[in-house]
C-alpha atoms as a PDB file:
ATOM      1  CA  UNK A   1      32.917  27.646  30.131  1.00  0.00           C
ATOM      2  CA  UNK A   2      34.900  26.403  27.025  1.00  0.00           C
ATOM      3  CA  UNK A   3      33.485  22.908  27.340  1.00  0.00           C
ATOM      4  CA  UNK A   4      30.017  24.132  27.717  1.00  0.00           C
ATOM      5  CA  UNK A   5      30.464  25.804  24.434  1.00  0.00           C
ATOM      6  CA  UNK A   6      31.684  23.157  22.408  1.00  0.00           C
ATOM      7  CA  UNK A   7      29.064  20.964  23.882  1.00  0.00           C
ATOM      8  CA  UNK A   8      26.497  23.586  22.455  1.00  0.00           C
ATOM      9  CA  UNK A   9      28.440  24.314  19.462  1.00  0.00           C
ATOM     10  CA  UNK A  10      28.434  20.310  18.791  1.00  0.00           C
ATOM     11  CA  UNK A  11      24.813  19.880  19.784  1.00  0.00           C
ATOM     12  CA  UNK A  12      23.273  22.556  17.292  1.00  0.00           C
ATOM     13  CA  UNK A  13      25.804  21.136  14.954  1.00  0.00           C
ATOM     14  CA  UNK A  14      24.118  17.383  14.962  1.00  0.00           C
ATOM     15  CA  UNK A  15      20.502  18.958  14.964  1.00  0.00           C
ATOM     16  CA  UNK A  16      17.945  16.959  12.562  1.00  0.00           C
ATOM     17  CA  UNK A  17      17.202  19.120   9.670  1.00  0.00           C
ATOM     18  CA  UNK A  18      13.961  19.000  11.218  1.00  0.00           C
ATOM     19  CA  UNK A  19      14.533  21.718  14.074  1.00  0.00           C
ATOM     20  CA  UNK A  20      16.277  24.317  11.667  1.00  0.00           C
ATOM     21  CA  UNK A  21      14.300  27.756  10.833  1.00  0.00           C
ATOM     22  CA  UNK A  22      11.166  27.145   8.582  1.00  0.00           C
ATOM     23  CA  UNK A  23      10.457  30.097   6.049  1.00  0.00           C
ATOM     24  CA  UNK A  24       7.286  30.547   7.427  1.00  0.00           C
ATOM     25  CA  UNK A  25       5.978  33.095   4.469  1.00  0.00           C
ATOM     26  CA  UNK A  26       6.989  30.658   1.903  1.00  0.00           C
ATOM     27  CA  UNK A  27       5.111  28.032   4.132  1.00  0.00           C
ATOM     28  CA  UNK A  28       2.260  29.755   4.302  1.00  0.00           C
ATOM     29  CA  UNK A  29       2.218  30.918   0.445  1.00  0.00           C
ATOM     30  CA  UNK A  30       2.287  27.401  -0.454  1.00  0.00           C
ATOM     31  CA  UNK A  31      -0.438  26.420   2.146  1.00  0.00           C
ATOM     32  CA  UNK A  32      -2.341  29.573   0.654  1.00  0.00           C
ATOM     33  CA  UNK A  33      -1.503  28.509  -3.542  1.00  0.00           C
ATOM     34  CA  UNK A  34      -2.487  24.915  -3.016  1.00  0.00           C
ATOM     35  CA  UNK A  35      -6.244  25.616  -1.275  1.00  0.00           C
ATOM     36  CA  UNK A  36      -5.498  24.182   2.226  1.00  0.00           C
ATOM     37  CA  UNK A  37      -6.584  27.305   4.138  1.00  0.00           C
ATOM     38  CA  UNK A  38      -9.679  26.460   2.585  1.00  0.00           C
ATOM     39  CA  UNK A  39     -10.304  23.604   4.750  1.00  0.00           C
ATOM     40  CA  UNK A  40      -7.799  24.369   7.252  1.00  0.00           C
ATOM     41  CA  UNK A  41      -6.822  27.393   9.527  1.00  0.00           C
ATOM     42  CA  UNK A  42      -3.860  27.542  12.457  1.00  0.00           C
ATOM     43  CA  UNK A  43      -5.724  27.636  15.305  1.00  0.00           C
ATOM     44  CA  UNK A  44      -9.831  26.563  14.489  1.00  0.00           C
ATOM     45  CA  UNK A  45     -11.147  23.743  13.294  1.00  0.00           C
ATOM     46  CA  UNK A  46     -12.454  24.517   9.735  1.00  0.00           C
ATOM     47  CA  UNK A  47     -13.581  21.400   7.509  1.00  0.00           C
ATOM     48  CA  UNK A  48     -10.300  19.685   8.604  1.00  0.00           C
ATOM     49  CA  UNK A  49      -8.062  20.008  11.418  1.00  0.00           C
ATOM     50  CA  UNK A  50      -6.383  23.401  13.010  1.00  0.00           C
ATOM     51  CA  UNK A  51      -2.244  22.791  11.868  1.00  0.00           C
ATOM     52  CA  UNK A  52      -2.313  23.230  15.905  1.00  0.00           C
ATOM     53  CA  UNK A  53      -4.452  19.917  15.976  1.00  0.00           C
ATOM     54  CA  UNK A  54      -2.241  18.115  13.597  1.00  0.00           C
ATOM     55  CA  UNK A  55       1.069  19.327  15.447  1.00  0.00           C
ATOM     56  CA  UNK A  56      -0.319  18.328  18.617  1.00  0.00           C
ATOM     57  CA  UNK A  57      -1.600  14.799  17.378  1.00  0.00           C
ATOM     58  CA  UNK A  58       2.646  14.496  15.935  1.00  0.00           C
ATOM     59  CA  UNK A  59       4.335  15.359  18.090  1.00  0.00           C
ATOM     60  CA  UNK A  60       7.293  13.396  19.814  1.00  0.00           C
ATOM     61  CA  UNK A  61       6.551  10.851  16.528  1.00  0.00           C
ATOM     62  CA  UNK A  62       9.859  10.134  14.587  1.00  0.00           C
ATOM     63  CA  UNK A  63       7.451   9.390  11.653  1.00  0.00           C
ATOM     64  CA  UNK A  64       5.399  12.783  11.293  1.00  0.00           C
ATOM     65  CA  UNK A  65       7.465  14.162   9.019  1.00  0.00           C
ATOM     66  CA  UNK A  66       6.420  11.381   6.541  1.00  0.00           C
ATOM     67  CA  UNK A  67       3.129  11.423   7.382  1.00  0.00           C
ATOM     68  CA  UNK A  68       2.118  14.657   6.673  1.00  0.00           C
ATOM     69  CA  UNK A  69       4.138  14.407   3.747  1.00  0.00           C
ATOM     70  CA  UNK A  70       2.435  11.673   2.072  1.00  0.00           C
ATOM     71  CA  UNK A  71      -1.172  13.215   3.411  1.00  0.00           C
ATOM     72  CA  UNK A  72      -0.560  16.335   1.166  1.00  0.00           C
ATOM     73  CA  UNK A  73       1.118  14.730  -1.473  1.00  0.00           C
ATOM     74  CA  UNK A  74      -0.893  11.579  -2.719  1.00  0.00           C
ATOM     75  CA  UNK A  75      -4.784  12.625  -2.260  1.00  0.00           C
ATOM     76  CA  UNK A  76      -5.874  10.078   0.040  1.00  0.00           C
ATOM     77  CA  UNK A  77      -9.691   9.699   1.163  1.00  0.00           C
ATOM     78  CA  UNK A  78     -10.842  12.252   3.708  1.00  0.00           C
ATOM     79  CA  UNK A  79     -13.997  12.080   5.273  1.00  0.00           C
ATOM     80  CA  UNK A  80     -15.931  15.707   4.718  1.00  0.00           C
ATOM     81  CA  UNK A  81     -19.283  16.230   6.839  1.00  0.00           C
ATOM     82  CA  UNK A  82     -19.927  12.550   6.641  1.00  0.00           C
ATOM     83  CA  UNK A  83     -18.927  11.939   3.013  1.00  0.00           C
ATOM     84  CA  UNK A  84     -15.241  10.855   1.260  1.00  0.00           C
ATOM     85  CA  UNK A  85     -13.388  12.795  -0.551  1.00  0.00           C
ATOM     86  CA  UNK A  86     -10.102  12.873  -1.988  1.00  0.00           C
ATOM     87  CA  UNK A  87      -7.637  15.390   0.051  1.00  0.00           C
ATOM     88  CA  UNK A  88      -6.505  18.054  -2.269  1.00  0.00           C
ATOM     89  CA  UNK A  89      -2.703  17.660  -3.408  1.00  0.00           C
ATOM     90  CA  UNK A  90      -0.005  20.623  -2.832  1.00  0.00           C
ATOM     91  CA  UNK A  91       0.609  22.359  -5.909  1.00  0.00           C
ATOM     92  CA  UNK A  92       4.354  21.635  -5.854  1.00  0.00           C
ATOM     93  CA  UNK A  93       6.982  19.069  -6.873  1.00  0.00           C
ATOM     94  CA  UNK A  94       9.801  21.199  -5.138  1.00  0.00           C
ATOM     95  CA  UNK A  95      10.691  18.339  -2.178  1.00  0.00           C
ATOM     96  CA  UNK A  96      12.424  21.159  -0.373  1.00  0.00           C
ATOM     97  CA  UNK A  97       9.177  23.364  -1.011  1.00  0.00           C
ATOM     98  CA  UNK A  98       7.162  20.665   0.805  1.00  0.00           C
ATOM     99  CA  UNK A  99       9.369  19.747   3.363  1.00  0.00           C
ATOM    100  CA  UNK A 100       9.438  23.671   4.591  1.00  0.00           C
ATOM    101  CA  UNK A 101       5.782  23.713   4.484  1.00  0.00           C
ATOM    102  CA  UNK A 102       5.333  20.319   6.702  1.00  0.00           C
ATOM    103  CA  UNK A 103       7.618  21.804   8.898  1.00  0.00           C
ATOM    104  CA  UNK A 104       5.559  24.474   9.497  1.00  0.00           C
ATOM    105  CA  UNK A 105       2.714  22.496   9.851  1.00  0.00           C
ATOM    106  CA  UNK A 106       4.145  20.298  12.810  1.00  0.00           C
ATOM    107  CA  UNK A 107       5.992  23.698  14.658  1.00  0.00           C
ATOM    108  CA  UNK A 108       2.053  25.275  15.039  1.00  0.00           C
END
């Protein structure tokens, strides 16, 4: 029993940063302050994809982390009913701020 306990003990203590608790109310106040539930809910499909969508199309990748992050982060082109448009930017410099919200994003 005392080995399977340090085995857990040492496997939560090696966990990527990744799978620790996301503040989900600070998540979604940021996803709420920067406009994305405008064009984006958890579960539908609104103007862009459900966070469920983009979760599901990331996960298992070691890069989605990154991904997301640079998709809400440097406005790149996003086609709206047919037409580009620049992807709106989250209103924060705060790198812990926007890593806690991509988490979120990804755990839907």
């Amino acid at each position: 029993m005392r080995i399977l306990l340090s085995v857990v003990a040492a496997a939560v203590a090696f966990m990527p940063l990744s799978s620790h608790a996301v503040d989900q109310r600070a998540a979604q106040k940021l996803a709420r302050d920067s406009d994305c539930l405008k064009c984006h809910a958890i579960s539908k499909k609104k103007e862009g994809p459900s966070y469920k969508e983009i979760a599901k199309k990331y996960k298992g990748k070691p890069d989605a982390e990154s991904k997301v992050t640079l998709h809400i982060t440097t406005q790149p082109k996003v086609k709206v009913d047919g037409k580009e448009e620049l992807h709106g930017k989250v209103k924060s410099d705060d790198k812990a701020e926007i890593k806690n919200l991509v988490q979120w994003i990804l755990s839907r």
